[in-house]
Protein backbone atom coordinates (compact mmCIF):
# COMPACT_ATOMS: atom_id res chain seq x y z
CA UNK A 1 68.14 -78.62 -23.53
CA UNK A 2 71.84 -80.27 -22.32
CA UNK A 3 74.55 -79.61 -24.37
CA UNK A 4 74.43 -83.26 -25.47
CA UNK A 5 70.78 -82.61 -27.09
CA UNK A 6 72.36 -79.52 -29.43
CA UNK A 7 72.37 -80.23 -33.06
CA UNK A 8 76.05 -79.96 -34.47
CA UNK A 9 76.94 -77.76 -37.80
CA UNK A 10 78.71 -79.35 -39.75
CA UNK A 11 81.07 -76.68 -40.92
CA UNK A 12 82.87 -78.63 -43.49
CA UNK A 13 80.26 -78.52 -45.31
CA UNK A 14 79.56 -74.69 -45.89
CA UNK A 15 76.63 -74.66 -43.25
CA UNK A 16 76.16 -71.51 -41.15
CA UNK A 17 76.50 -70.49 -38.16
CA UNK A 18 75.99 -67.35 -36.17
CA UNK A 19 78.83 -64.70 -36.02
CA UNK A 20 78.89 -64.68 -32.39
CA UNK A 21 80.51 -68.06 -32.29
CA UNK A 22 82.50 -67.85 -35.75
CA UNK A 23 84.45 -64.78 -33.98
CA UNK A 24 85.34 -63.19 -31.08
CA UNK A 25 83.66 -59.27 -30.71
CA UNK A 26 85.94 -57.00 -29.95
CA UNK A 27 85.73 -54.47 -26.87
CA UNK A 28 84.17 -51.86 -28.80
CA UNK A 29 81.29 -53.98 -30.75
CA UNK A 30 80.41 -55.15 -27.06
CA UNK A 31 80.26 -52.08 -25.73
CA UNK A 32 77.95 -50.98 -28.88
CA UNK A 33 75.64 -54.46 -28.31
CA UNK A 34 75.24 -54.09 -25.03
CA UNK A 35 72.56 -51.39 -24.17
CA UNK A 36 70.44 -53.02 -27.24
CA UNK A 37 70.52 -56.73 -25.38
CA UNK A 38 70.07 -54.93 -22.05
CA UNK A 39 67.39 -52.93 -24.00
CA UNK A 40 65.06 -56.32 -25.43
CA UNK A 41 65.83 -58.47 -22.15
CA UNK A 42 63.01 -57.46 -20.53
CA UNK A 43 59.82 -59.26 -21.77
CA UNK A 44 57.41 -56.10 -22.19
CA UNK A 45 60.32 -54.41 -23.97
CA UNK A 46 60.64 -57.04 -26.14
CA UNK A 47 56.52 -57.45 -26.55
CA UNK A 48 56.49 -53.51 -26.84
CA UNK A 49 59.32 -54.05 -30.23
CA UNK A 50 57.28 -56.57 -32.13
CA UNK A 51 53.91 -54.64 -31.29
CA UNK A 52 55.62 -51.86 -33.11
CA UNK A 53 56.85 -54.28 -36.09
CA UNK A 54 53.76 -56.32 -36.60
CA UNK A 55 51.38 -53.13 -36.61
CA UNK A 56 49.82 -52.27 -39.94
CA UNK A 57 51.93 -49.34 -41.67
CA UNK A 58 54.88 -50.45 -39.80
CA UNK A 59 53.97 -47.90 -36.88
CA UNK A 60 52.30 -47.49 -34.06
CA UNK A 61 50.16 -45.17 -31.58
CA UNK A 62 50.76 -45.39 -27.88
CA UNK A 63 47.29 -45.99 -27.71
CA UNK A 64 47.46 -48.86 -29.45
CA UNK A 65 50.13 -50.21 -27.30
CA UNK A 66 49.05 -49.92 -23.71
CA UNK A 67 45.50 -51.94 -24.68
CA UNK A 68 48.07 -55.00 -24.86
CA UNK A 69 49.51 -54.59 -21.24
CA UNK A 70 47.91 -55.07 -17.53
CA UNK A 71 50.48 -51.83 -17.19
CA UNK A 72 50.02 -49.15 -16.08
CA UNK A 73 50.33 -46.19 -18.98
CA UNK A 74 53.72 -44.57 -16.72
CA UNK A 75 55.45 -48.15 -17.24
CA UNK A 76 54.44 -48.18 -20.87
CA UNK A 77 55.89 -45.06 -21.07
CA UNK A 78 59.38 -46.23 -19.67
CA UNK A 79 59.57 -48.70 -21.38
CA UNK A 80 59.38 -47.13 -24.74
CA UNK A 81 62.09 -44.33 -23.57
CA UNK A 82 64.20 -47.20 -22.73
CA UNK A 83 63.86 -49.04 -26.41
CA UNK A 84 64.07 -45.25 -27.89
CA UNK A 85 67.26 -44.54 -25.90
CA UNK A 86 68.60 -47.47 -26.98
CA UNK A 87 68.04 -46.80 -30.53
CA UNK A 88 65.61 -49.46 -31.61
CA UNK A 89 63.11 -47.50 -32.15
CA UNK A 90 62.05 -44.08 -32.79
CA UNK A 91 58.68 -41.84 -32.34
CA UNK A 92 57.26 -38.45 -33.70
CA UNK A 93 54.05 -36.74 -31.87
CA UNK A 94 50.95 -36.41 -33.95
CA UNK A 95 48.72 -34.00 -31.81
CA UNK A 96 47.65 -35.79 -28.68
CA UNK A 97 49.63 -39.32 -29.19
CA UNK A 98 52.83 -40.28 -30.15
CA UNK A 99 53.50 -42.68 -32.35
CA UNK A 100 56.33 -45.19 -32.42
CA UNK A 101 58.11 -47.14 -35.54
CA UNK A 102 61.02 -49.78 -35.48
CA UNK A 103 64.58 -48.26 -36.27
CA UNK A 104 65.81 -51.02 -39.09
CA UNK A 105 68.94 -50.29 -38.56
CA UNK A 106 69.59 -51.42 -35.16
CA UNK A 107 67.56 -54.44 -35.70
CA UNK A 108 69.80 -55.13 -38.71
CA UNK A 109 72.76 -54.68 -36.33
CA UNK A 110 71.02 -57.50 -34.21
CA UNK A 111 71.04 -59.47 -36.86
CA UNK A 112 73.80 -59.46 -38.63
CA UNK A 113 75.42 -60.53 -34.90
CA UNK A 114 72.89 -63.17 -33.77
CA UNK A 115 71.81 -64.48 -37.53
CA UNK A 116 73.86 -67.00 -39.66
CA UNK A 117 76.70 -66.06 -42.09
CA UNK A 118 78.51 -68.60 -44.49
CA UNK A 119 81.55 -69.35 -43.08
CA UNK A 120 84.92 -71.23 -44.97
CA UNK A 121 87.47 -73.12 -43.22
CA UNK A 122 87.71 -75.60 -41.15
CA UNK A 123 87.06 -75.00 -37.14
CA UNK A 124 89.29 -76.08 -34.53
CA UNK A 125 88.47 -79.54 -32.50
């Protein structure tokens, strides 16, 4: 979609907008952000994280994971370390498989960056 095709927010208003473009982050915050973006950019990475959300009980078995992919079980297995190192998720091994769960608090981090906040004021032209 051009630029011209983008629906405006009409800040005056009170609508929201995301806190990415109400301010700047700082060094530090995109230094933090980083490895998590770097972490969902790929698409299995990102299909692996909402596997793990959507499943019933809010975790889920490696087993259960791998059925979804034409991957091999190694790249599974990458990919998880890479979401885990990153801190979005988290596992524990229960005898023969391991099972996975979403860390809230880095997807609330996510969030609260790339989701909408009231704003006041007016924004410069």
């Amino acid at each position: 979609m051009s630029k011209q095709g983008l629906p405006l927010v009409d800040v005056a208003v009170g609508e929201c907008c995301a806190p990415l473009v109400c301010e700047p982050l700082n060094a530090a915050e995109a230094e933090e952000l980083a490895p998590l973006f770097k972490a969902i950019a790929d698409p299995a990475r990102l299909r692996l994280l909402s596997l793990i959300a959507c499943h019933e009980g809010g975790e889920a078995c490696v087993c259960d994971l791998t059925a979804a992919f034409e991957l091999t079980a190694p790249t599974i297995s990458h990919h998880l370390k890479v979401l885990k190192q990153a801190g979005l998720i988290d596992s524990q091994r229960r005898g023969t498989w391991i099972y996975y769960w979403i860390n809230p608090a880095a997807l609330q981090r996510l969030s609260a960056i790339l989701g909408p906040r009231q704003i006041t004021g007016m924004v410069p032209a």
